[in-house]
N, C-alpha and C. Protein backbone atom coordinates (compact mmCIF):
# COMPACT_ATOMS: atom_id res chain seq x y z
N UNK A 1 -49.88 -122.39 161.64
CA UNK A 1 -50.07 -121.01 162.02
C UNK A 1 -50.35 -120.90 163.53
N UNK A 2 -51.05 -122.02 164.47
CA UNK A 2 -51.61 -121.41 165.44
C UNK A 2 -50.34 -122.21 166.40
N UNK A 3 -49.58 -123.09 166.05
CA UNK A 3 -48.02 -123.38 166.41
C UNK A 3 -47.15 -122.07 166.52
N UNK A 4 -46.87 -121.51 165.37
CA UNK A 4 -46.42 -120.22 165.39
C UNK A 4 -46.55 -119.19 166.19
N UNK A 5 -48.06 -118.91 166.83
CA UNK A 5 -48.39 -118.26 167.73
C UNK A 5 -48.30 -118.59 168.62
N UNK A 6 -48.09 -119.30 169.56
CA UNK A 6 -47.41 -120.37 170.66
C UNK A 6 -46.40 -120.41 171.49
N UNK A 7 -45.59 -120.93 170.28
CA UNK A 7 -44.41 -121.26 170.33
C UNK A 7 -43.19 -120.41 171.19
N UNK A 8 -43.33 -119.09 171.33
CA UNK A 8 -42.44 -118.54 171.58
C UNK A 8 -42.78 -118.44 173.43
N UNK A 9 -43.97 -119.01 173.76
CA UNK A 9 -44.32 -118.75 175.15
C UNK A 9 -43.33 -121.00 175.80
N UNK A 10 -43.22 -121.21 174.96
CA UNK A 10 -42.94 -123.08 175.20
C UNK A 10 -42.20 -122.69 176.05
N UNK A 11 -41.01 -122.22 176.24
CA UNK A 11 -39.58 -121.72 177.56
C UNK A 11 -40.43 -120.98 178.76
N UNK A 12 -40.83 -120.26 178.78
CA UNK A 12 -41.27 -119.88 179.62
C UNK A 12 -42.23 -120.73 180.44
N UNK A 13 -43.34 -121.13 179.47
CA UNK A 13 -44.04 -121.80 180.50
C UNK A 13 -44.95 -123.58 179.97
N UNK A 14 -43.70 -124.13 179.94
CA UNK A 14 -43.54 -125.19 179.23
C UNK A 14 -44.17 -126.78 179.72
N UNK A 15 -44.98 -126.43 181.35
CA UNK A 15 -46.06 -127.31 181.66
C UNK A 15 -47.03 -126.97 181.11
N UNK A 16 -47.22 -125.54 180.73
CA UNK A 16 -48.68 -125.24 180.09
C UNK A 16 -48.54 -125.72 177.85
N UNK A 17 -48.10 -125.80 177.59
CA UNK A 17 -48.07 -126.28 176.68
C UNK A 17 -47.16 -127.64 176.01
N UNK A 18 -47.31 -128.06 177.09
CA UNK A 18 -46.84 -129.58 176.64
C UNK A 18 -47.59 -130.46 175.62
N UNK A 19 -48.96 -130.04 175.15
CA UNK A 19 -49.94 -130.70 174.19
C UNK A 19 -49.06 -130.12 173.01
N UNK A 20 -48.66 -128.79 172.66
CA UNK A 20 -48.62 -127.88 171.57
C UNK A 20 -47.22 -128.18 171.29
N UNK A 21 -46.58 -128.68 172.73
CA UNK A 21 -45.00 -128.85 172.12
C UNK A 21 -44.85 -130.61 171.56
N UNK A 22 -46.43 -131.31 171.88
CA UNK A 22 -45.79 -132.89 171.68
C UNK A 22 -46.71 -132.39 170.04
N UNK A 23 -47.65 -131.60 169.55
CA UNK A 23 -48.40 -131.63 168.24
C UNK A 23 -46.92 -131.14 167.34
N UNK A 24 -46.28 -130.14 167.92
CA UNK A 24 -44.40 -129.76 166.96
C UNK A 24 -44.06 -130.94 167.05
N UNK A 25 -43.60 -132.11 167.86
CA UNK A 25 -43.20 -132.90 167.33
C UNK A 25 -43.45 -134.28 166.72
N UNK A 26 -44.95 -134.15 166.62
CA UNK A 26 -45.81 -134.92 165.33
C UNK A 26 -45.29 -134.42 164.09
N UNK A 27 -45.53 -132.96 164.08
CA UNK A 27 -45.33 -132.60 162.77
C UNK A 27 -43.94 -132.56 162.49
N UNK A 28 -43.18 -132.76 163.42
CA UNK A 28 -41.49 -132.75 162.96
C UNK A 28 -40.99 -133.99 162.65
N UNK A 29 -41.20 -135.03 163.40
CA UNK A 29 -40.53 -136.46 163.42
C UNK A 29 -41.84 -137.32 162.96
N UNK A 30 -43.23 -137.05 162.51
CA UNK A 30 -44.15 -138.21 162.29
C UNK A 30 -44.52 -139.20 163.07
N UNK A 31 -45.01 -140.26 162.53
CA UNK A 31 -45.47 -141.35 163.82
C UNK A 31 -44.74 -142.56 163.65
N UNK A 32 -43.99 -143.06 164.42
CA UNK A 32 -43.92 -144.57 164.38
C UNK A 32 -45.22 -145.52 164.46
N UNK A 33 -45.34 -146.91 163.61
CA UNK A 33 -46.17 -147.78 164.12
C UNK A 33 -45.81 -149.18 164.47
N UNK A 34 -45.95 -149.37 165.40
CA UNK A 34 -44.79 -150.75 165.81
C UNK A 34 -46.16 -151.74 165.62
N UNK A 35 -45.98 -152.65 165.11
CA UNK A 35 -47.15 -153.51 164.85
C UNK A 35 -46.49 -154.95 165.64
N UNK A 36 -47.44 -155.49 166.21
CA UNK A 36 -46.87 -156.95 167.32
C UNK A 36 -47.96 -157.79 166.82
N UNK A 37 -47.52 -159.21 166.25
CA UNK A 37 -48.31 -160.24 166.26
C UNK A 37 -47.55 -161.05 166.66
N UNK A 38 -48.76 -162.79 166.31
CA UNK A 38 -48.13 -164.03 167.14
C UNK A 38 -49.11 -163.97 168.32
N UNK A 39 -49.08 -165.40 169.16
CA UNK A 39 -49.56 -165.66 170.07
C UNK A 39 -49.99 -164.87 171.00
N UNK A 40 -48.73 -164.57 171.65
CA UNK A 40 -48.68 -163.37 172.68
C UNK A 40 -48.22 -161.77 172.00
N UNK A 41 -48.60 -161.55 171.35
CA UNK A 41 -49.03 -159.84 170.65
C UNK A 41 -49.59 -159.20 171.70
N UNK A 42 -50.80 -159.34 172.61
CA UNK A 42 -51.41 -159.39 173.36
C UNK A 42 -50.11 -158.22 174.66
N UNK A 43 -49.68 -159.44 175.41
CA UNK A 43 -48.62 -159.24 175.81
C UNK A 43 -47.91 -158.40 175.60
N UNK A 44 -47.06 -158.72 174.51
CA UNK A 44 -46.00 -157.76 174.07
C UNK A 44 -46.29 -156.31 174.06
N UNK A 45 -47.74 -156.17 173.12
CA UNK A 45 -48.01 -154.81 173.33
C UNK A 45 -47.82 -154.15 174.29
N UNK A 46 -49.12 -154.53 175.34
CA UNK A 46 -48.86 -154.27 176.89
C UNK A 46 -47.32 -153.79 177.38
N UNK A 47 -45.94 -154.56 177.60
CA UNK A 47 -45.58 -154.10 177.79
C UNK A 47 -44.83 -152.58 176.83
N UNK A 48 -44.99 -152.84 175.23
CA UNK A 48 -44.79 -151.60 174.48
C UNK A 48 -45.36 -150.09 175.31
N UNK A 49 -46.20 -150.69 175.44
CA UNK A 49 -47.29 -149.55 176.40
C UNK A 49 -46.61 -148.66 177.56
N UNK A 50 -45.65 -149.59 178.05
CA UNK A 50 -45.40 -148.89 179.28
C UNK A 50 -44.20 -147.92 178.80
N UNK A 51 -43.96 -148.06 178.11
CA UNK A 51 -42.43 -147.00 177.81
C UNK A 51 -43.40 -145.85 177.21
N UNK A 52 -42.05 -144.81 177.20
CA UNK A 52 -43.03 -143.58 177.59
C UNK A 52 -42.41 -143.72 175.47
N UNK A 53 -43.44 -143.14 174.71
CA UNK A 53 -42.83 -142.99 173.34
C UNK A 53 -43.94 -142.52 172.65
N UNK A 54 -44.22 -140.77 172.80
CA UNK A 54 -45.01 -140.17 172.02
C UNK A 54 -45.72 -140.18 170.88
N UNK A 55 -44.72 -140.72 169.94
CA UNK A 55 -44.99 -140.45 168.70
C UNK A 55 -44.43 -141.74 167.99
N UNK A 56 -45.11 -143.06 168.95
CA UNK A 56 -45.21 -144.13 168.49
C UNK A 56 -46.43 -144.92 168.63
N UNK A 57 -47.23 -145.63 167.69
CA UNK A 57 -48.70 -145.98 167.80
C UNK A 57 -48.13 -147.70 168.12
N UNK A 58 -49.01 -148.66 169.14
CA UNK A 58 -48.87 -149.77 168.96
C UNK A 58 -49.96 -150.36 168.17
N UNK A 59 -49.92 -151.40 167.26
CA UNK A 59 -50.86 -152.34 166.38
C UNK A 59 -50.68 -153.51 167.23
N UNK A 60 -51.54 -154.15 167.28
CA UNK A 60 -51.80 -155.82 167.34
C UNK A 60 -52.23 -156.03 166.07
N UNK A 61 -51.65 -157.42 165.69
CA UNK A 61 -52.61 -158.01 164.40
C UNK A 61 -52.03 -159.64 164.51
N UNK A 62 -52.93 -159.87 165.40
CA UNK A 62 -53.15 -161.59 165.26
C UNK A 62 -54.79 -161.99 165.52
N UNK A 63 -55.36 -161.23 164.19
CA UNK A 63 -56.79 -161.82 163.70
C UNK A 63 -56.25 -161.62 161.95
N UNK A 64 -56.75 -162.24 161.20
CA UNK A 64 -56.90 -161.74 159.55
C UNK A 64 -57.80 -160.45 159.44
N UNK A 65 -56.78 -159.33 158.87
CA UNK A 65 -57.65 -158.14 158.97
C UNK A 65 -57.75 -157.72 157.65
N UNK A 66 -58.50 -156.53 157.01
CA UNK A 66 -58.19 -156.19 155.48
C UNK A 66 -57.34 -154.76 155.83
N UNK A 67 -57.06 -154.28 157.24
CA UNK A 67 -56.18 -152.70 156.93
C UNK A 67 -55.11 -153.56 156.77
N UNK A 68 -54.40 -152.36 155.52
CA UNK A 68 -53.16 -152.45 154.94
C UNK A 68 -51.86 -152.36 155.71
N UNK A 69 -51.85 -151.98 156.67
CA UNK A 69 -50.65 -151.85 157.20
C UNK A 69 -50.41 -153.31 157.84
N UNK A 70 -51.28 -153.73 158.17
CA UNK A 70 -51.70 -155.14 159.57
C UNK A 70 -51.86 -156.87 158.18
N UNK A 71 -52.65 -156.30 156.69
CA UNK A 71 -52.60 -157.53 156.34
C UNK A 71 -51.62 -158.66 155.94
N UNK A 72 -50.42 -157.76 155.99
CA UNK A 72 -49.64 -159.72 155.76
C UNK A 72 -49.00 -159.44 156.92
N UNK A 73 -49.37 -159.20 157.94
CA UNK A 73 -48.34 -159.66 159.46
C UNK A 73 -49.41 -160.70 160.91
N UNK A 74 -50.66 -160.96 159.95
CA UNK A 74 -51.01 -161.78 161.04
C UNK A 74 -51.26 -163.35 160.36
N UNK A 75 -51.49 -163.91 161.34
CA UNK A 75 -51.63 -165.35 160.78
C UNK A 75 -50.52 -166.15 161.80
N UNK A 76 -49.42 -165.46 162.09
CA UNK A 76 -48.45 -166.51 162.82
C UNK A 76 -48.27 -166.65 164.16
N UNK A 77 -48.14 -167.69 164.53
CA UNK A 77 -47.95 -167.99 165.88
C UNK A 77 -46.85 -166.96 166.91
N UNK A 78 -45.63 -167.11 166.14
CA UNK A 78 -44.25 -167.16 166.31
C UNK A 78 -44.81 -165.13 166.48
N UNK A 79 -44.29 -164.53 167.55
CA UNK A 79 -43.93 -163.18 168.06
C UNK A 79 -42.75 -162.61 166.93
N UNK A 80 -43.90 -161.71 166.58
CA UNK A 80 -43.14 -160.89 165.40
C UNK A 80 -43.37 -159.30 166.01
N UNK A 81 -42.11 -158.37 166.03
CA UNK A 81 -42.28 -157.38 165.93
C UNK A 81 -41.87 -156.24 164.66
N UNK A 82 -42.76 -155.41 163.86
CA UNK A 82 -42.44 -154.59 162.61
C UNK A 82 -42.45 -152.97 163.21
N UNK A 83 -41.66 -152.23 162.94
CA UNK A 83 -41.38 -150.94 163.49
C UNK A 83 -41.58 -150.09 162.01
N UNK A 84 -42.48 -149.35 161.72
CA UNK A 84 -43.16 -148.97 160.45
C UNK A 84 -43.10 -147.73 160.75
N UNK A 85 -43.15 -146.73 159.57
CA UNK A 85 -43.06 -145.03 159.79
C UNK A 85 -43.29 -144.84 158.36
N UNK A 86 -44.41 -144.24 158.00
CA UNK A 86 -45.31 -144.01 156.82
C UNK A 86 -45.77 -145.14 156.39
N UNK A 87 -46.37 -146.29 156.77
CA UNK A 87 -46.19 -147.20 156.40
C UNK A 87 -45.14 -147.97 155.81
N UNK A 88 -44.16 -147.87 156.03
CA UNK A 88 -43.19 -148.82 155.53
C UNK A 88 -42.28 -148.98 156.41
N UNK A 89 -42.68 -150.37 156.42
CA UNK A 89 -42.12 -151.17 157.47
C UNK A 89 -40.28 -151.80 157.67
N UNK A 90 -39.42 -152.05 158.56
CA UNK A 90 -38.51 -152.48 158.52
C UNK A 90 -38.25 -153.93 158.38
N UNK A 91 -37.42 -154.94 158.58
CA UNK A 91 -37.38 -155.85 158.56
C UNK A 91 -38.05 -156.85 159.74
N UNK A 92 -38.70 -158.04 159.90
CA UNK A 92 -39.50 -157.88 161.08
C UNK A 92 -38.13 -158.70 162.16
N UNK A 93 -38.66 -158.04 163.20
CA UNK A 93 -37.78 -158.63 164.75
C UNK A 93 -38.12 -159.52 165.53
N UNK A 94 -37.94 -159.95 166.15
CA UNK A 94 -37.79 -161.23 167.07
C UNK A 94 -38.04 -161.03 168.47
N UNK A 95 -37.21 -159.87 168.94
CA UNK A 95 -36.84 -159.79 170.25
C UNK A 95 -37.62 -158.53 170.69
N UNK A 96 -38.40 -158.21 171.67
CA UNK A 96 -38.71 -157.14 172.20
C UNK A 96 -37.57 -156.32 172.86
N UNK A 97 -36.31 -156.85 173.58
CA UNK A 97 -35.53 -155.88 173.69
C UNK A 97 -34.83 -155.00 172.26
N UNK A 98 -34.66 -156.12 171.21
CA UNK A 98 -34.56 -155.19 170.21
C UNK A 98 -35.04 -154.17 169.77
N UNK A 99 -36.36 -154.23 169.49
CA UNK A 99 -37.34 -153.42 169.56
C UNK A 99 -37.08 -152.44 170.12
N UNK A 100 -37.50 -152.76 172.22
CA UNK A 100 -37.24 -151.65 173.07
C UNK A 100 -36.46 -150.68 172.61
N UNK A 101 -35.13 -150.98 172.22
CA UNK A 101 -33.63 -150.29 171.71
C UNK A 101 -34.16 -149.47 171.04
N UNK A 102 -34.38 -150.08 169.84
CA UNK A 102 -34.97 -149.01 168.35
C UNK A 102 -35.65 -147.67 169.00
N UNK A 103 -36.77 -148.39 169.18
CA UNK A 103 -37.79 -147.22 169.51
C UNK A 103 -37.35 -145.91 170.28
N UNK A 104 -36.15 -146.61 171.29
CA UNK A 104 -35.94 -145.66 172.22
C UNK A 104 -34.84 -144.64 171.85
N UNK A 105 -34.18 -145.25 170.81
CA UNK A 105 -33.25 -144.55 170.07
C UNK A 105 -33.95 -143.45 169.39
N UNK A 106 -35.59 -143.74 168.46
CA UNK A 106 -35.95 -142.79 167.56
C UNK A 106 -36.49 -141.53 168.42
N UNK A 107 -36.90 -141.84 169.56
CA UNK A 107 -37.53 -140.88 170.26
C UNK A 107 -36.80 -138.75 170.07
């Protein structure tokens, strides 16, 4: 409702509601969660970080944790990346440029 009331000012004056136009597209497209373990998770995140991608959360999980989204992706050495959206996850990746790709595609 308070989107609705808004909304029709976004064109006009669309630096002033850039919070209200990125909360429309929470509620339109949801959240990605890219989860990074392995050694350098650390790392990888970091650079996840720098790309600009609203309505994508980064995870680390290289400790043994009990949240559900994170418990069977830590434990390994080997740089794993999982690109998840409601919790359910894709197949896991290898490559951070892969990754990069994806993400930048869902935007």
């Amino acid at each position: 409702d308070m989107i609705a009331r808004v909304q029709h000012k976004f064109k006009k004056f669309p630096n002033g509601f850039s919070n209200w136009m990125q909360v429309l597209q929470w509620i339109n497209q949801g959240f990605y969660q890219v989860v990074v373990s392995g050694d350098s998770a650390n790392a990888h995140a970091l650079q996840l970080h720098k790309l600009y991608m609203p309505n994508a959360i980064i995870l680390v999980a290289n400790t043994q944790t009990s949240i559900p989204l994170l418990k069977e992706k830590s434990g390994t050495t080997e740089t794993t990346f999982f690109v998840c959206k409601d919790y359910t996850c894709g197949l896991p990746l290898k490559s951070f440029d892969e990754v990069k790709t994806g993400l930048l595609q869902l935007k």
